[in-house]
PDB file of N, CA and C in Angstrom:
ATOM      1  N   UNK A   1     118.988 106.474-100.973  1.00  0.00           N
ATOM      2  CA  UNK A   1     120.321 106.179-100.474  1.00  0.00           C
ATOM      3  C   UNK A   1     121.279 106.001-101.654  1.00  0.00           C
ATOM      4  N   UNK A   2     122.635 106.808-101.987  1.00  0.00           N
ATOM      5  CA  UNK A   2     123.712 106.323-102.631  1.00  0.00           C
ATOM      6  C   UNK A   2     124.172 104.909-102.751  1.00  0.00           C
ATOM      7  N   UNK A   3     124.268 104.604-103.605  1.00  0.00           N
ATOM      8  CA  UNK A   3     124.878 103.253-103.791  1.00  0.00           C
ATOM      9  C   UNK A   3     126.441 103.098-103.384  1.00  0.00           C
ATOM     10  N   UNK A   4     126.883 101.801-103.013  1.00  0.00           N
ATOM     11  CA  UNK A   4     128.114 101.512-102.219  1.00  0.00           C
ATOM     12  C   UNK A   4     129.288 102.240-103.358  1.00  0.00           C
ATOM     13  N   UNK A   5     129.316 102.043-104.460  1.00  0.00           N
ATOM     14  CA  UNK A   5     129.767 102.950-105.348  1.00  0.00           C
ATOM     15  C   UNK A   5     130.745 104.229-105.633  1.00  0.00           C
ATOM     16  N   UNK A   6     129.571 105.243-104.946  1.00  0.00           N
ATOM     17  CA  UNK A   6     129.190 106.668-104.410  1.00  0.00           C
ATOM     18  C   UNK A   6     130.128 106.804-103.201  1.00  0.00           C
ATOM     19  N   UNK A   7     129.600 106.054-102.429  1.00  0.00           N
ATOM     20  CA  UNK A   7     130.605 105.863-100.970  1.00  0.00           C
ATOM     21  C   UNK A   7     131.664 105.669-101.192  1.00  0.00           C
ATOM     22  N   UNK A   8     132.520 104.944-101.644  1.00  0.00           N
ATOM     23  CA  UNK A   8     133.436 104.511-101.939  1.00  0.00           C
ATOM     24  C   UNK A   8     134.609 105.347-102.910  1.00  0.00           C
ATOM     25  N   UNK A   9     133.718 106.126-103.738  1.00  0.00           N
ATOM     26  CA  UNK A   9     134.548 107.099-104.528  1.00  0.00           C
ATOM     27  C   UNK A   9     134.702 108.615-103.382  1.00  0.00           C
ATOM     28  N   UNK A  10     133.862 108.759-103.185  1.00  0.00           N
ATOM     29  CA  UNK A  10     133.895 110.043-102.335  1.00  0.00           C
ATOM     30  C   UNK A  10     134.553 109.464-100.856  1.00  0.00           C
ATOM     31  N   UNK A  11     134.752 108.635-100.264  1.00  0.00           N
ATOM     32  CA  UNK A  11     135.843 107.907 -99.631  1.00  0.00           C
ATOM     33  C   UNK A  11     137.543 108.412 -99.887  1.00  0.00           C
ATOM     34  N   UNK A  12     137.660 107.736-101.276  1.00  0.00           N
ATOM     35  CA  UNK A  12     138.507 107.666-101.934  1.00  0.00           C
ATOM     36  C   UNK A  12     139.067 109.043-102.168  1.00  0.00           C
ATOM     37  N   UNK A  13     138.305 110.035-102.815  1.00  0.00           N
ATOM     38  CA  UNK A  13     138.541 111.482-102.665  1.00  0.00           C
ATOM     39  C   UNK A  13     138.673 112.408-101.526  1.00  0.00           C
ATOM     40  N   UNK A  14     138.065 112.212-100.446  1.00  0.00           N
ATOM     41  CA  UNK A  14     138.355 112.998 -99.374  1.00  0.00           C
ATOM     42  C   UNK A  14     139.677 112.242 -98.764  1.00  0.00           C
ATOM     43  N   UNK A  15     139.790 110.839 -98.447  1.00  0.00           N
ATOM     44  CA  UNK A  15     141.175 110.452 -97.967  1.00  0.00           C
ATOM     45  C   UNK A  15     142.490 110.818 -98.516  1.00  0.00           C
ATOM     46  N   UNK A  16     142.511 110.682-100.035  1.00  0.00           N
ATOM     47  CA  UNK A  16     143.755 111.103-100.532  1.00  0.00           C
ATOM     48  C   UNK A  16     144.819 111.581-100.331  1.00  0.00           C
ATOM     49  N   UNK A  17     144.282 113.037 -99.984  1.00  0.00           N
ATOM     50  CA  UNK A  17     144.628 114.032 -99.695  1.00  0.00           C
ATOM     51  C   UNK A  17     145.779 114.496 -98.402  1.00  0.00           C
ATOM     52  N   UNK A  18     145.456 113.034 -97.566  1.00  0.00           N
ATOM     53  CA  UNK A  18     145.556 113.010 -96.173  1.00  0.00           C
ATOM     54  C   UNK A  18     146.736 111.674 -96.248  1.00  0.00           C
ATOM     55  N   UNK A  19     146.684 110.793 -97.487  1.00  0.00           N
ATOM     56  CA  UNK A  19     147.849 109.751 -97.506  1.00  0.00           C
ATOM     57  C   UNK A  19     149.116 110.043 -97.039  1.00  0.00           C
ATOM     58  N   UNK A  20     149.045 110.978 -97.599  1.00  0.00           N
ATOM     59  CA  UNK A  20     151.041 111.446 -97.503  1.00  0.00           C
ATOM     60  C   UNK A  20     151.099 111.439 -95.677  1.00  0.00           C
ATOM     61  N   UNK A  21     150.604 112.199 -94.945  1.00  0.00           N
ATOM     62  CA  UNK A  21     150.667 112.314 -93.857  1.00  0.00           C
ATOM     63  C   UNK A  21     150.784 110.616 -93.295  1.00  0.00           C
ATOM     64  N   UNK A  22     149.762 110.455 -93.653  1.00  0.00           N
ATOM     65  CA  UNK A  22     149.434 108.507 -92.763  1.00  0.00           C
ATOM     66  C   UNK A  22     150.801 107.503 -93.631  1.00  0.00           C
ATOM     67  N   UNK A  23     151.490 108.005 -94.176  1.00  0.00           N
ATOM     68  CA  UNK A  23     151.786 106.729 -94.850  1.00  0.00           C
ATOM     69  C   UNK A  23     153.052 106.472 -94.120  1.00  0.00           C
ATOM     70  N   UNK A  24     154.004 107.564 -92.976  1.00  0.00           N
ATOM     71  CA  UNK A  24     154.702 107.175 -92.141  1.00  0.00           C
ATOM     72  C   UNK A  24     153.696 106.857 -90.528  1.00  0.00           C
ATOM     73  N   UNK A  25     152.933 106.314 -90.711  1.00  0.00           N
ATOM     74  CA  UNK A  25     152.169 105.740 -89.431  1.00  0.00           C
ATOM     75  C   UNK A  25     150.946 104.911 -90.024  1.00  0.00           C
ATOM     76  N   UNK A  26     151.721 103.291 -90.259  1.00  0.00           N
ATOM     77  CA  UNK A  26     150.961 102.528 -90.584  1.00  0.00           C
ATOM     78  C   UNK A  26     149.659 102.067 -90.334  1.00  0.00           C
ATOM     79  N   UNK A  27     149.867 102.164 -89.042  1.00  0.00           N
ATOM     80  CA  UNK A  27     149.366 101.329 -88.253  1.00  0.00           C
ATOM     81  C   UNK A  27     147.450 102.380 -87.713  1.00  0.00           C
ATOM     82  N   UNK A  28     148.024 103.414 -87.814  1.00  0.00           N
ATOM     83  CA  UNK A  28     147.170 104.919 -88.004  1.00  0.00           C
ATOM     84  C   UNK A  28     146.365 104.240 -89.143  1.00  0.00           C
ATOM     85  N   UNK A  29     146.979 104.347 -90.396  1.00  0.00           N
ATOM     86  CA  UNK A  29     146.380 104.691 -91.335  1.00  0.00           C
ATOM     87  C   UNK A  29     145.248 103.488 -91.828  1.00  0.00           C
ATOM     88  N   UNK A  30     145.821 102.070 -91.369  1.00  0.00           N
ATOM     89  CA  UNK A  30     144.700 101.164 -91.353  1.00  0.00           C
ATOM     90  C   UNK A  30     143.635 101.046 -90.555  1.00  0.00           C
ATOM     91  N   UNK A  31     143.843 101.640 -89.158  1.00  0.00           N
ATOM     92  CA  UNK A  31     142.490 102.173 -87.960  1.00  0.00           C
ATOM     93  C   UNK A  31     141.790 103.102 -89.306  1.00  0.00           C
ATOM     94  N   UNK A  32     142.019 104.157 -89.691  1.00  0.00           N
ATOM     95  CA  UNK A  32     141.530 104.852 -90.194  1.00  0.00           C
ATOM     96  C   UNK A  32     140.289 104.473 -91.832  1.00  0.00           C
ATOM     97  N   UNK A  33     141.510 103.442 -92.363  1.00  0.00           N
ATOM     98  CA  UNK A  33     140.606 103.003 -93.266  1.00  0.00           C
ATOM     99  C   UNK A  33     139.480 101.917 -93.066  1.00  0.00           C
ATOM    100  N   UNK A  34     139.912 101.192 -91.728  1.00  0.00           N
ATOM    101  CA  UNK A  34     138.651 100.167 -91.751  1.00  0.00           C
ATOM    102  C   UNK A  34     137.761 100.759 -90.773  1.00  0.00           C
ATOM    103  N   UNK A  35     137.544 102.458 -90.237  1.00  0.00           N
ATOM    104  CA  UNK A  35     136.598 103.081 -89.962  1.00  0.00           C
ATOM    105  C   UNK A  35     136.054 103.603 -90.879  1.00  0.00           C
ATOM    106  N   UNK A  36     136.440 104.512 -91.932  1.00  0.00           N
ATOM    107  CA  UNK A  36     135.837 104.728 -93.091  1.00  0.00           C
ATOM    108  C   UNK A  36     135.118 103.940 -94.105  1.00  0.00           C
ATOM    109  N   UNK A  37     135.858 102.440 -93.946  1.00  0.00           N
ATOM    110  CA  UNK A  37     135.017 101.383 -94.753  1.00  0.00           C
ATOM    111  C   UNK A  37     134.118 100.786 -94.365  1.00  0.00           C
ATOM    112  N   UNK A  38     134.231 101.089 -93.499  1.00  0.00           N
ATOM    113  CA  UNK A  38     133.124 100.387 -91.852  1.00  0.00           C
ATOM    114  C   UNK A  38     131.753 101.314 -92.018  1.00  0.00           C
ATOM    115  N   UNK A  39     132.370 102.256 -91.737  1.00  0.00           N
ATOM    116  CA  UNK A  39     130.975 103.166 -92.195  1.00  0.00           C
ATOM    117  C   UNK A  39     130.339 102.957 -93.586  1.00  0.00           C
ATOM    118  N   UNK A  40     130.951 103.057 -94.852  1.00  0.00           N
ATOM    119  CA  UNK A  40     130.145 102.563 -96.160  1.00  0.00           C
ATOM    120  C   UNK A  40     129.161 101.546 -95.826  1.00  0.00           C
ATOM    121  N   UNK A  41     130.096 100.520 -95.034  1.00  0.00           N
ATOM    122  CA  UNK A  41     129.360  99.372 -94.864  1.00  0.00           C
ATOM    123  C   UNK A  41     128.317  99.382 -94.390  1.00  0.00           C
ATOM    124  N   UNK A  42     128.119  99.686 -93.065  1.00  0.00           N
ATOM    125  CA  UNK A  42     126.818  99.917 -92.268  1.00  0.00           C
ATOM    126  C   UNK A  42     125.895 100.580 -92.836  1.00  0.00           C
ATOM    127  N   UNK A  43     126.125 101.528 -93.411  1.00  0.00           N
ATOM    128  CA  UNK A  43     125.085 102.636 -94.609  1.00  0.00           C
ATOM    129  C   UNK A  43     124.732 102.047 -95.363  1.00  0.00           C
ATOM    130  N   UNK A  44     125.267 100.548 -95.752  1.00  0.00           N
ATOM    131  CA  UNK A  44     125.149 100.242 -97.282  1.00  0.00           C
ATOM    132  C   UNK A  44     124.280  98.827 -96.929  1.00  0.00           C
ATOM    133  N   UNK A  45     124.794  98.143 -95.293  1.00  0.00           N
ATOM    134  CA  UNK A  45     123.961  97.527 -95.054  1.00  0.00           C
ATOM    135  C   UNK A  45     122.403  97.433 -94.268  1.00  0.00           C
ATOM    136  N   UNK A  46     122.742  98.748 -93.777  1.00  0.00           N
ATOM    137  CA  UNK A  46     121.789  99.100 -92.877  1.00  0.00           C
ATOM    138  C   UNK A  46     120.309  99.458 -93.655  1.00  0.00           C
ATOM    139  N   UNK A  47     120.796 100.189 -95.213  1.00  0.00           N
ATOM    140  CA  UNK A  47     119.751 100.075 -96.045  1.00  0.00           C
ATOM    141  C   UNK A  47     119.023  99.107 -96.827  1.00  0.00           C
ATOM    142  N   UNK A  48     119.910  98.492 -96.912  1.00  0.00           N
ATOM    143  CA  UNK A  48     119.382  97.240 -97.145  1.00  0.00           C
ATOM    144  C   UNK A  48     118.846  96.220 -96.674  1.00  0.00           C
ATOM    145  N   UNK A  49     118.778  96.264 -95.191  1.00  0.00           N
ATOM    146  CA  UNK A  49     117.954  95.508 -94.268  1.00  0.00           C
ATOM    147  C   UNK A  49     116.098  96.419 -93.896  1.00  0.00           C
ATOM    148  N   UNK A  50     116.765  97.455 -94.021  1.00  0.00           N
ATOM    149  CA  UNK A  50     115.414  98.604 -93.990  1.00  0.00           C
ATOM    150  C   UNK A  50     114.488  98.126 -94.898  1.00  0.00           C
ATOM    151  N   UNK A  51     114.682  98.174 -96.370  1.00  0.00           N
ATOM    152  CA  UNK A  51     114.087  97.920 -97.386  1.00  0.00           C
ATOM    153  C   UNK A  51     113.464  97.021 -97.085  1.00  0.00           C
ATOM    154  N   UNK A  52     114.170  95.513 -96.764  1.00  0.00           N
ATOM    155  CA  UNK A  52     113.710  94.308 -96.461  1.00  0.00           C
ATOM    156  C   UNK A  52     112.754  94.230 -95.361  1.00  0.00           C
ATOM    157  N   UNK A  53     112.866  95.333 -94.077  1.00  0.00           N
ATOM    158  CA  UNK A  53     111.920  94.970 -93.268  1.00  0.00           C
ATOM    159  C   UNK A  53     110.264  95.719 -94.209  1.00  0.00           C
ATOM    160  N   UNK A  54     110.694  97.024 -94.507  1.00  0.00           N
ATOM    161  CA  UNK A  54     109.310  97.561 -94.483  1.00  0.00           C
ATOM    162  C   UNK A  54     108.675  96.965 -95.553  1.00  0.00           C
ATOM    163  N   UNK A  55     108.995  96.283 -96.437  1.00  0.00           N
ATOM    164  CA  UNK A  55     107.911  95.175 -97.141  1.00  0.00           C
ATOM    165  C   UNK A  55     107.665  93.915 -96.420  1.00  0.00           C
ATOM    166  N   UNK A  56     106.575  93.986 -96.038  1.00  0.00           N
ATOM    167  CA  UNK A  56     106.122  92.508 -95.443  1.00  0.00           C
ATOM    168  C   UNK A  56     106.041  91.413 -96.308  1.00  0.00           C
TER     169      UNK A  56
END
């Protein structure tokens, strides 16, 4: 699994691109980022609970 890092830069790079558009629809553009960060998250936590289960 990528580290939160990884996520976060390639986040950062695919959104960019797309600012100009969101930045007259605020309210858009924060749904948007705390789905994208939302997802890092879950990936980032979800592996990390994995790890933890499969060692007993």
């Amino acid at each position: 699994m990528p580290g939160t890092a990884v996520g976060l830069f390639i986040v950062d790079f695919v959104v960019r691109p797309f600012v100009k558009i969101f930045e007259k629809m605020p309210i858009l553009m924060l749904l948007m980022l705390l789905i994208l960060y939302g997802a890092v998250a879950y990936i980032v936590l979800k592996s990390a609970f994995a790890a933890e289960s499969k060692n007993p």
